[in-house]
C-alpha atoms as a PDB file:
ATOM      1  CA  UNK A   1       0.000   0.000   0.000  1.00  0.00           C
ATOM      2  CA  UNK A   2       1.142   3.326  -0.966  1.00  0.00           C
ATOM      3  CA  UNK A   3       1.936   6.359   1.791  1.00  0.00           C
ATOM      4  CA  UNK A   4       1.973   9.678   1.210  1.00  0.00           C
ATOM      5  CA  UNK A   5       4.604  11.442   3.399  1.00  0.00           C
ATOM      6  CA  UNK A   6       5.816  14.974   3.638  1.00  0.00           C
ATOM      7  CA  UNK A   7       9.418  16.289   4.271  1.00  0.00           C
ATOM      8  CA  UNK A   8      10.454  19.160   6.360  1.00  0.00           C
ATOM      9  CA  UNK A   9      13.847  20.465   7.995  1.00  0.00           C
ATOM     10  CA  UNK A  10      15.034  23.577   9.164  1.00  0.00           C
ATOM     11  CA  UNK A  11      12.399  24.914  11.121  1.00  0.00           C
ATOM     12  CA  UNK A  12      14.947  27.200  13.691  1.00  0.00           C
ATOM     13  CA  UNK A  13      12.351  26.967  16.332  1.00  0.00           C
ATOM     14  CA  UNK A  14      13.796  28.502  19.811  1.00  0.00           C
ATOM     15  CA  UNK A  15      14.951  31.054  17.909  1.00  0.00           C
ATOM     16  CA  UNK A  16      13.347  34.751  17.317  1.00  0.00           C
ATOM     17  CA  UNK A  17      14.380  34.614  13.599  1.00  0.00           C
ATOM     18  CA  UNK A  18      12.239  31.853  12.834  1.00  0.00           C
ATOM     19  CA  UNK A  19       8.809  31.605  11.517  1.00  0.00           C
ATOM     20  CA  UNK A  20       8.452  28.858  11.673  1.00  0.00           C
ATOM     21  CA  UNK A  21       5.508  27.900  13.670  1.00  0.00           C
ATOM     22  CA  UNK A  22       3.333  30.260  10.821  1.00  0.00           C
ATOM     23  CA  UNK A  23       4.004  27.608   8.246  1.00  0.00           C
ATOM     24  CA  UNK A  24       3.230  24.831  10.713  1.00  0.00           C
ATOM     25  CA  UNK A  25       0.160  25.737  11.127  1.00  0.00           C
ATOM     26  CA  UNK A  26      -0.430  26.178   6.613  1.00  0.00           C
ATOM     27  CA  UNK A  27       0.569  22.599   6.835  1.00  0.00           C
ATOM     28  CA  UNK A  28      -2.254  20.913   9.111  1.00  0.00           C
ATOM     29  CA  UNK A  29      -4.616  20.826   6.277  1.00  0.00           C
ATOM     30  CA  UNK A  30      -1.899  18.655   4.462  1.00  0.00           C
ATOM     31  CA  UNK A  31      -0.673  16.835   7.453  1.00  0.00           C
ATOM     32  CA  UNK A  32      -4.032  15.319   7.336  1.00  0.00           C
ATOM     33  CA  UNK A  33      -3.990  13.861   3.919  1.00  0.00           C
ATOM     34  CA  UNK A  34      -0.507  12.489   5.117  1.00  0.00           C
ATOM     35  CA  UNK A  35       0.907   8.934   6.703  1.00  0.00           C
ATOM     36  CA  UNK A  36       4.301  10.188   7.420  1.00  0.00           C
ATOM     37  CA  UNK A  37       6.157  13.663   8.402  1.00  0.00           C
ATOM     38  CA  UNK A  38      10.147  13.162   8.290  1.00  0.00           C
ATOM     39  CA  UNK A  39      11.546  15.964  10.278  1.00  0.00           C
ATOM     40  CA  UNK A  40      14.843  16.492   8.784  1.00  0.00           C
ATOM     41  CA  UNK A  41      16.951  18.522  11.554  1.00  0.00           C
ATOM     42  CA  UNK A  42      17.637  21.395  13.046  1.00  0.00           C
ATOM     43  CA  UNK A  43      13.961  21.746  13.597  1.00  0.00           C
ATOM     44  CA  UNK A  44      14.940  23.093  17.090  1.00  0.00           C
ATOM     45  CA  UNK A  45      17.899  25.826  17.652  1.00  0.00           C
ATOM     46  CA  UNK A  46      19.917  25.501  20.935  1.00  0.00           C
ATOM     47  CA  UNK A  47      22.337  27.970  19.449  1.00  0.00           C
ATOM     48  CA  UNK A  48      19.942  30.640  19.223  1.00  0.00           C
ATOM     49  CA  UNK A  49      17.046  29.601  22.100  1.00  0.00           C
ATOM     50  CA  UNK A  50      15.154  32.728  24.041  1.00  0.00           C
ATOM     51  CA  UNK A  51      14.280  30.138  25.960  1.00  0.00           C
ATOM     52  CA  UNK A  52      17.212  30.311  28.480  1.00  0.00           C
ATOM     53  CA  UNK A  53      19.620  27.842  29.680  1.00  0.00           C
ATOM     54  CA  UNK A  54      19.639  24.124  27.661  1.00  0.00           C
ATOM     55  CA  UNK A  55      17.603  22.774  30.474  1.00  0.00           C
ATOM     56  CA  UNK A  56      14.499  25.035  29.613  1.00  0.00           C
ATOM     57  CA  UNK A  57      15.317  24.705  25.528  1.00  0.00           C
ATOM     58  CA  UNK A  58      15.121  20.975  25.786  1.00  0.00           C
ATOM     59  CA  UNK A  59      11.867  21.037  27.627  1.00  0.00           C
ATOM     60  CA  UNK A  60      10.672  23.642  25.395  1.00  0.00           C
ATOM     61  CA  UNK A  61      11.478  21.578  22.030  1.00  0.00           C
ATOM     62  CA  UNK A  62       9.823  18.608  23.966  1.00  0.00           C
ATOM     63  CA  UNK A  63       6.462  20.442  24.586  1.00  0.00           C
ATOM     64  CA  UNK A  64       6.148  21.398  20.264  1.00  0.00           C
ATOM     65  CA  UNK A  65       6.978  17.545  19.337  1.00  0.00           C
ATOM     66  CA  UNK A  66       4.170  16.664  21.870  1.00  0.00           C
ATOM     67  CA  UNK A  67       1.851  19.237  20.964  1.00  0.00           C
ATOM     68  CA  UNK A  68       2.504  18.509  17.242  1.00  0.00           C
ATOM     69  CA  UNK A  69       2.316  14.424  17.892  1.00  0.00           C
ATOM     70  CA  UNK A  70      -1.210  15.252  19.906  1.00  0.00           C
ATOM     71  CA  UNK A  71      -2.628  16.921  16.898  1.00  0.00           C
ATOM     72  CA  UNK A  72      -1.524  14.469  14.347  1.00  0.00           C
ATOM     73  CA  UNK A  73      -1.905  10.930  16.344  1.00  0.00           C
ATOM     74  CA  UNK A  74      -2.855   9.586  12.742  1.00  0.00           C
ATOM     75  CA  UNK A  75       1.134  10.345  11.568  1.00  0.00           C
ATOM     76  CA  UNK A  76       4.167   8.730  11.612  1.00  0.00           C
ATOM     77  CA  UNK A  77       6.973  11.332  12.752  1.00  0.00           C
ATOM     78  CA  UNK A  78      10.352  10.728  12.228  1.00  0.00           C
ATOM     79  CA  UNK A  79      13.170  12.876  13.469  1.00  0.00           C
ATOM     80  CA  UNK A  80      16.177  13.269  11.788  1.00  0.00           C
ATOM     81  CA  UNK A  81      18.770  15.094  13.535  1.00  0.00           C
ATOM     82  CA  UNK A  82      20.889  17.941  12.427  1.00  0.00           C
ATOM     83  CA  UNK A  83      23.495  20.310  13.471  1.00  0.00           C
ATOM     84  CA  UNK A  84      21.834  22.745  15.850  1.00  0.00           C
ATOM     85  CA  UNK A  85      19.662  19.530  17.029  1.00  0.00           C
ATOM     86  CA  UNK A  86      22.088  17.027  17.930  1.00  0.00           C
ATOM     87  CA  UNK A  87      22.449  17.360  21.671  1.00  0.00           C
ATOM     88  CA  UNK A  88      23.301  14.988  24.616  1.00  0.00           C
ATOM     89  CA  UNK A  89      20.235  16.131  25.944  1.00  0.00           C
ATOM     90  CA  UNK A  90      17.936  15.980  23.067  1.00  0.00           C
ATOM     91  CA  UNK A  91      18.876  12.874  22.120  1.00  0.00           C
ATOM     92  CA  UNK A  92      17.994  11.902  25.359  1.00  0.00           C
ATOM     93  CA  UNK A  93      14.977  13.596  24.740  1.00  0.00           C
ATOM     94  CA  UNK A  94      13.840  12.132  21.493  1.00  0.00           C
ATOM     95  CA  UNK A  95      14.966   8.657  23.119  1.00  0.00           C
ATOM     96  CA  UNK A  96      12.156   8.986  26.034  1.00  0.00           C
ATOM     97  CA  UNK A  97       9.570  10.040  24.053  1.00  0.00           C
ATOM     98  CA  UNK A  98       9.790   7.292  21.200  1.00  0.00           C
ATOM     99  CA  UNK A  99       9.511   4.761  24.477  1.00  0.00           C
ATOM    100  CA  UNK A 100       6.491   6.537  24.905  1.00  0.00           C
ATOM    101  CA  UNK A 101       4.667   7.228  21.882  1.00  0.00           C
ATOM    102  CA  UNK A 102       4.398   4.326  19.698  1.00  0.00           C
ATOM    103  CA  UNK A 103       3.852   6.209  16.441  1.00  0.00           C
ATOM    104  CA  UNK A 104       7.055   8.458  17.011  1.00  0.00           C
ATOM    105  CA  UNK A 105      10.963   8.051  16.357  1.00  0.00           C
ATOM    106  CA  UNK A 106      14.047   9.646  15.667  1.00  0.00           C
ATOM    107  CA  UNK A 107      17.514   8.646  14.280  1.00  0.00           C
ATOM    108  CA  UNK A 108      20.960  10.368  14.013  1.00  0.00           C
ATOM    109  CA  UNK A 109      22.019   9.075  10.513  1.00  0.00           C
ATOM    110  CA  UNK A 110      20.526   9.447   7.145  1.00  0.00           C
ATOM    111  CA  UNK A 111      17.140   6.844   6.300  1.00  0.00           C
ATOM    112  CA  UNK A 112      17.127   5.598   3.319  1.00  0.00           C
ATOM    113  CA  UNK A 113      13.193   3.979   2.541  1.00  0.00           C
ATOM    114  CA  UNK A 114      12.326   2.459  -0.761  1.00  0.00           C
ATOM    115  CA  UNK A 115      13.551   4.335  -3.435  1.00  0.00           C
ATOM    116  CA  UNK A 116      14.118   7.771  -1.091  1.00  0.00           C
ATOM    117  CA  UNK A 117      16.947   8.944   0.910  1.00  0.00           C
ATOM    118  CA  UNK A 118      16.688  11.330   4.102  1.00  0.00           C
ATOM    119  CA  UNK A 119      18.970  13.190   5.593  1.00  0.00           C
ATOM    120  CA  UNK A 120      19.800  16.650   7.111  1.00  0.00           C
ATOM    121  CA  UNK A 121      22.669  17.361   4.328  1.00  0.00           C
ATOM    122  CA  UNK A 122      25.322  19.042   6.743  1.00  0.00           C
ATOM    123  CA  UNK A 123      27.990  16.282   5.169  1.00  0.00           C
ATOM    124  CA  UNK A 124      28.344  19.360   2.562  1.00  0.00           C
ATOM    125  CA  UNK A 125      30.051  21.860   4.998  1.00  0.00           C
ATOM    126  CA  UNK A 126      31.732  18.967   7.463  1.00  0.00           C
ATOM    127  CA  UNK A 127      33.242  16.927   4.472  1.00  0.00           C
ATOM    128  CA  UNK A 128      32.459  13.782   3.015  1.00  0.00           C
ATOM    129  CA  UNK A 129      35.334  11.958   5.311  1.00  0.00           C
ATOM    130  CA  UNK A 130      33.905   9.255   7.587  1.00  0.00           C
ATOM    131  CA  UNK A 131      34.384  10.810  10.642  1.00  0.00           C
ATOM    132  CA  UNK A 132      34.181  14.396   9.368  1.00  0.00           C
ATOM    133  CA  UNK A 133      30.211  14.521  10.379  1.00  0.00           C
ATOM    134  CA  UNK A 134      30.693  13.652  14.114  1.00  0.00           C
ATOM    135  CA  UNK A 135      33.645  16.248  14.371  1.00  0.00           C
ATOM    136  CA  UNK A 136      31.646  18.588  12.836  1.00  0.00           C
ATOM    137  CA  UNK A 137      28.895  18.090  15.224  1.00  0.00           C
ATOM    138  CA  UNK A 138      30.583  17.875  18.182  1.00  0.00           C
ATOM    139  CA  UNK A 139      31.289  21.893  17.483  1.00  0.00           C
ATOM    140  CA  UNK A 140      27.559  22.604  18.088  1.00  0.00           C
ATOM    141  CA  UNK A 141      27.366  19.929  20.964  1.00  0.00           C
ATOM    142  CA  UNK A 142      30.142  19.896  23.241  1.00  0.00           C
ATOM    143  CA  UNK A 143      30.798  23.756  23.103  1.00  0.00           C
ATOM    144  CA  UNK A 144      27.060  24.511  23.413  1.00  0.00           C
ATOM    145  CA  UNK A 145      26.627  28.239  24.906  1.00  0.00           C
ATOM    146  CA  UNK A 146      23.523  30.580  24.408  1.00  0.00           C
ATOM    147  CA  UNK A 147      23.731  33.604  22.706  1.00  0.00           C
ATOM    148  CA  UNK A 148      24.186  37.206  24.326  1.00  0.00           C
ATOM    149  CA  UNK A 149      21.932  39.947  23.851  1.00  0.00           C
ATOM    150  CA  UNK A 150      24.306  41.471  21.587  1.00  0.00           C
ATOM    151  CA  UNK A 151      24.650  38.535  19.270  1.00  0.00           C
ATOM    152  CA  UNK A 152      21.251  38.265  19.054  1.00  0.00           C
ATOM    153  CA  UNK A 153      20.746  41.985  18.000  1.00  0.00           C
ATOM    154  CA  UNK A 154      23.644  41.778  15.596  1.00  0.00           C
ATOM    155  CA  UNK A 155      21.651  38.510  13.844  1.00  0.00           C
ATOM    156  CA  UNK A 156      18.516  40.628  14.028  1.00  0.00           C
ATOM    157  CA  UNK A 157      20.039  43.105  11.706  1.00  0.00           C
ATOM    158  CA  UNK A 158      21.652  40.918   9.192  1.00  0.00           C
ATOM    159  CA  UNK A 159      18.670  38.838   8.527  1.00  0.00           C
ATOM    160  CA  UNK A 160      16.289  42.339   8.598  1.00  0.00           C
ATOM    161  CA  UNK A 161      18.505  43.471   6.041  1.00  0.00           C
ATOM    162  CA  UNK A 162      18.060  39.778   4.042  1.00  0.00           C
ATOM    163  CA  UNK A 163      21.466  39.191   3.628  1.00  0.00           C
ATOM    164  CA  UNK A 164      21.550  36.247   5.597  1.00  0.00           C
ATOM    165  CA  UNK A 165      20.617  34.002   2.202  1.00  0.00           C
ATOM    166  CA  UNK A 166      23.699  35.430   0.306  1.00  0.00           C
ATOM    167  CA  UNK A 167      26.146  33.169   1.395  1.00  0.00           C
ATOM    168  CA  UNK A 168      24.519  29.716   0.687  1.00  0.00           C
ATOM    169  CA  UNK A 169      23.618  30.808  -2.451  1.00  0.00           C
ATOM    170  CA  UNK A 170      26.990  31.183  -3.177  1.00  0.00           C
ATOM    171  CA  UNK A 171      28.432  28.450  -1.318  1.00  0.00           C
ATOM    172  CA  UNK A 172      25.699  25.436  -1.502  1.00  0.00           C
ATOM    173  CA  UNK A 173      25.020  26.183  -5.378  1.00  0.00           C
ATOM    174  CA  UNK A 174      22.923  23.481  -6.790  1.00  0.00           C
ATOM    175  CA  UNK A 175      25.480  22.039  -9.583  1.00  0.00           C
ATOM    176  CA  UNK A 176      27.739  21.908  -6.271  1.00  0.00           C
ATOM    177  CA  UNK A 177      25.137  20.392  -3.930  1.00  0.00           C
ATOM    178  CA  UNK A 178      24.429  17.692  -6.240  1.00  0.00           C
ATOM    179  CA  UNK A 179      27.667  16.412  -7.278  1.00  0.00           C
ATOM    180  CA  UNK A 180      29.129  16.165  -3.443  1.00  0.00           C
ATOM    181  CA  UNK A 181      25.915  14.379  -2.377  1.00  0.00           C
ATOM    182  CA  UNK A 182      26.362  12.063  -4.896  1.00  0.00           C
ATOM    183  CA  UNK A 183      29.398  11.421  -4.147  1.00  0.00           C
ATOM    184  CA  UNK A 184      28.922  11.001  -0.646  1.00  0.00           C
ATOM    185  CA  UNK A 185      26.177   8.573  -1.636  1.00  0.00           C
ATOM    186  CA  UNK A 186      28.307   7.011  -3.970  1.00  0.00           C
ATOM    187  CA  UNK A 187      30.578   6.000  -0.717  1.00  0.00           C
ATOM    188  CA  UNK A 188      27.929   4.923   1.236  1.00  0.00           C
ATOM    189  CA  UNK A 189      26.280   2.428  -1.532  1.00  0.00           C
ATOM    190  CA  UNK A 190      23.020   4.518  -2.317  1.00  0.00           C
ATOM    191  CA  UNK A 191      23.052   5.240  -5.574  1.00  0.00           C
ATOM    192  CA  UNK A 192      20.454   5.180  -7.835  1.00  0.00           C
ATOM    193  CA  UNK A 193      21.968   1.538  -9.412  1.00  0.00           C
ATOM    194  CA  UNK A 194      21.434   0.262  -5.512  1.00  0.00           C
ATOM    195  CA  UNK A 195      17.526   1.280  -5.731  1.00  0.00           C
ATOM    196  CA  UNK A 196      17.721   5.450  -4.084  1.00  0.00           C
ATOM    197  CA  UNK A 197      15.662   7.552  -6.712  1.00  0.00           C
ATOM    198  CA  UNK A 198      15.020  10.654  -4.842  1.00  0.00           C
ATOM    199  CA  UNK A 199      16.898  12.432  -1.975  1.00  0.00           C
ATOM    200  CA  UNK A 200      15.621  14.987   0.553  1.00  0.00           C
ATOM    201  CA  UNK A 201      17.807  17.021   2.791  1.00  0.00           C
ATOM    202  CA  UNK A 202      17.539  20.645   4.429  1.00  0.00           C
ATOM    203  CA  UNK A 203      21.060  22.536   5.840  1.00  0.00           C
ATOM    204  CA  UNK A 204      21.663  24.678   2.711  1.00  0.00           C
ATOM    205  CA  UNK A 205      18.266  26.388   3.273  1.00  0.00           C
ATOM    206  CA  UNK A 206      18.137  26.736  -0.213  1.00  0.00           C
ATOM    207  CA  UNK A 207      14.809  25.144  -1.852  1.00  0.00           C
ATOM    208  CA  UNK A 208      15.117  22.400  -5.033  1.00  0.00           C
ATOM    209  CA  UNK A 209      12.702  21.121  -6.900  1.00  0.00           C
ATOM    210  CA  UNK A 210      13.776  17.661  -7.975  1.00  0.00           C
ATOM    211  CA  UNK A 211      17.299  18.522  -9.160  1.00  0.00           C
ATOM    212  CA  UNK A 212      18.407  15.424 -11.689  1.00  0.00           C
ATOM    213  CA  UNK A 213      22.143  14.613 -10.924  1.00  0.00           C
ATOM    214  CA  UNK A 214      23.875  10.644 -11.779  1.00  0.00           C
ATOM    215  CA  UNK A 215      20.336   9.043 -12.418  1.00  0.00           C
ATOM    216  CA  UNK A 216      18.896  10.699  -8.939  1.00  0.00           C
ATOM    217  CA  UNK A 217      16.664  13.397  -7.764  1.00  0.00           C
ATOM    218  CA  UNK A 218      17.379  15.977  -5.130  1.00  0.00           C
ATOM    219  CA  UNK A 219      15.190  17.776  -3.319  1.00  0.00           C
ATOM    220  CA  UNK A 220      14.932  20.403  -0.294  1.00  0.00           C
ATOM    221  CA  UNK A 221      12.588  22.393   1.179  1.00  0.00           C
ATOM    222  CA  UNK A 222      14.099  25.639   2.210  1.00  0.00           C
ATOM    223  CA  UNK A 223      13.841  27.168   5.771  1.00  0.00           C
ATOM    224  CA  UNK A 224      12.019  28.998   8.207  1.00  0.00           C
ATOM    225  CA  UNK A 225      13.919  31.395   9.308  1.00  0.00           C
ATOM    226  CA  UNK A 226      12.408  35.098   8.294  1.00  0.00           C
ATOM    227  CA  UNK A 227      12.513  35.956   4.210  1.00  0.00           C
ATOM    228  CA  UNK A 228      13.622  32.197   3.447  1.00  0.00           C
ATOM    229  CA  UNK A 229      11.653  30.308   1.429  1.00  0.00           C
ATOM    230  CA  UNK A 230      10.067  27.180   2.552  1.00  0.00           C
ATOM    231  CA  UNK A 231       8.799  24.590   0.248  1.00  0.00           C
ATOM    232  CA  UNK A 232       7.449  21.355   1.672  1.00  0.00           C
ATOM    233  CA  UNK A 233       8.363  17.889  -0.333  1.00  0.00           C
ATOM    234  CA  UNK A 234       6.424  15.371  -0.875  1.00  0.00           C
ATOM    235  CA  UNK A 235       6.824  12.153  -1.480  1.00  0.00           C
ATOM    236  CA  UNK A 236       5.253   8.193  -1.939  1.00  0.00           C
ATOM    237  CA  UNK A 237       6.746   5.128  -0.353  1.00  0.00           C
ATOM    238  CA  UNK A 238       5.420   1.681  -0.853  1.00  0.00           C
ATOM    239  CA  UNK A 239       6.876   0.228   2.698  1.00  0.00           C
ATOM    240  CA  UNK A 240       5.636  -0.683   6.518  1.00  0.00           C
ATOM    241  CA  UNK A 241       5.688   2.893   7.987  1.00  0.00           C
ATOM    242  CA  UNK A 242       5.265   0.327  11.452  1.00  0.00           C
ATOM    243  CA  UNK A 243       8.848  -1.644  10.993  1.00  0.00           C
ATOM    244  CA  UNK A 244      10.252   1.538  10.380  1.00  0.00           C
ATOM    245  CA  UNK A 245       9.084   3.208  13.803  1.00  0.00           C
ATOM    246  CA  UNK A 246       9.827  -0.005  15.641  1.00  0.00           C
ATOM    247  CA  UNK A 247      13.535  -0.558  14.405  1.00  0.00           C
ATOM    248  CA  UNK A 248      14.416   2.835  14.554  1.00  0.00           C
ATOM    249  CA  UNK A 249      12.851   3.020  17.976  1.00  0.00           C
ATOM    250  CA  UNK A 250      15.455   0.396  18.785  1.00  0.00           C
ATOM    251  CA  UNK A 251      18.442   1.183  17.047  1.00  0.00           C
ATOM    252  CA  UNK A 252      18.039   4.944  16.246  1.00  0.00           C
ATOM    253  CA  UNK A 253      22.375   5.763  16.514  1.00  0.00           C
ATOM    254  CA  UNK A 254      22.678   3.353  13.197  1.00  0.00           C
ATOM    255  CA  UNK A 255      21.917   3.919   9.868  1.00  0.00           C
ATOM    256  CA  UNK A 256      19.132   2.101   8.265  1.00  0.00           C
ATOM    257  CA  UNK A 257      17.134   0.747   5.028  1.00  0.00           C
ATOM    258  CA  UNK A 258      13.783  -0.080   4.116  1.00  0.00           C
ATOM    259  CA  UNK A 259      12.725  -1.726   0.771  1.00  0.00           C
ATOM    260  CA  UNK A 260       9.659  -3.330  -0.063  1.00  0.00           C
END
C-alpha cells in the first residue's frame, strides 16, 4: 500500500528569527492527507534559544513535538537530527519520548526507505570523510553556549537586512550540492543503481525542486527562518511505515534501510 509522506527540515524553532511555527500551522490541512512527516533537523535551535539555559530549551522543544504528535496521532513522525539539534540532551529527549509514543521516532544518521533517501545534508560543509560529520557536530554539541543579547541583535540586523541568504547561495550552489551528495552517496552504496531515486535534505536552506544529478533526484525544502523560502516535499513510499518506527525506535544511533 502506498503512503503519502511529507518532508520538512530547518524549522529554527527557539529562535526569534524563525517563523516557523506560521508555516506549521499552513501545513495541518496537508498533514491530514498524510501517513508520514520526516523531520529532517535542526527543527529546534539551541544555538539561538530565548528560551534560556539548555535545560528550559530541551523542555521547550519537547512540549512542540508533543503538541505537534497530539494533533496528528494519525502520523508517523520521524526525526532526523541535524546540526543545531544534535544534543546529549535531546537525544535523550527524542529517546524517552519514542519509548512513549508508539507512532514516534528519531535517528541520528541518514534513512534511506524504498527508493528515497533522508537526511539533514550538513555532510556538505563537514566533508564527506567518515568521521568528518561527528567532528563537525561535536562543534555545536560539546561547546554549546547561548547567545548574548548582543549577538542576538547583531543577527537581528543581518537577517532584517536579508542578507543572511547570500552566502549559501553562493556556497551550496545546486550544480555543487548535487555532485558532493552524490558522491557522498556514492561512498555509502546509495546510488540510484542500488535502488535510491530521490533524496531529501535541508542545511543549505536553499529550496530544489527535484534537481536530476547521476540518475537521482534531489530535493529540499528551504527554511524557516524570516525571508527564506520554505517549500514542503512530498513524497510516496510503498513500505511498513510500522517496521520503520519499531527498528528505529530500537536502534536509532545506526543507519538504516527499508525496501519493499
Amino acid at each position: 500500500m502506498t503512503s503519502r509522506g511529507l518532508f520538512i527540515s530547518d524549522l529554527h524553532l527557539l529562535s526569534r528569527r524563525s517563523i516557523a511555527q506560521s508555516h506549521w500551522q499552513q501545513l495541518i490541512p496537508e498533514l491530514g492527507k498524510s501517513d508520514l512527516l520526516i523531520l529532517g533537523g535542526d527543527i529546534f535551535d539551541f544555538r539561538w534559544s530565548t528560551h534560556g539555559d539548555l535545560i528550559r530549551s530541551t523542555q521547550a522543544a519537547k512540549q512542540w513535538l508533543q503538541a505537534a504528535i497530539e494533533v496528528n496521532q494519525h502520523l508517523r513522525i520521524v526525526y532526523l537530527l541535524g546540526n543545531h539539534d544534535c544534543l546529549p540532551s535531546m537525544q535523550g529527549m527524542l529517546q524517552t519520548l519514542a519509548t512513549e509514543v508508539p507512532q514516534f521516532c528519531w535517528t541520528e544518521q541518514h534513512l534511506a526507505m524504498d527508493q528515497c533517501l533522508f537526511l539533514h545534508g550538513d555532510v556538505l560543509d563537514a566533508g564527506l570523510e567518515p568521521d568528518a560529520l561527528a567532528a563537525y557536530r561535536s562543534k555545536f554539541s560539546d561547546k554549546h553556549r547561548e547567545r548574548g543579547d548582543f549577538a542576538h541583535r547583531m543577527y537581528d540586523l543581518v537577517v532584517a537586512s536579508r542578507i543572511h541568504g547570500v552566502p549559501s547561495k553562493l556556497i551550496h550552489r545546486p550544480t555543487r550540492v548535487t555532485k558532493r551528495l552524490s558522491q557522498y552517496l556514492e561512498s555509502l552504496h546509495l546510488t540510484a543503481e542500488q535502488g535510491i531515486r530521490e533524496v531529501y535534505f535541508g542545511h543549505t536552506h536553499q529550496p530544489l525542486s527535484g534537481v536530476s544529478f547521476n540518475d537521482q533526484l534531489f530535493f529540499n525544502p528551504g527554511s524557516g527562518i524570516r525571508h527564506l523560502p520554505f517549500l514542503p516535499r512530498r513524497f510516496e513510499l510503498d513500505i511498513d511505515l510500522d517496521q520503520v518506527v519499531e527498528q528505529l525506535t530500537a536502534k536509532p544511533t545506526e543507519p538504516q534501510r527499508f525496501t519493499r
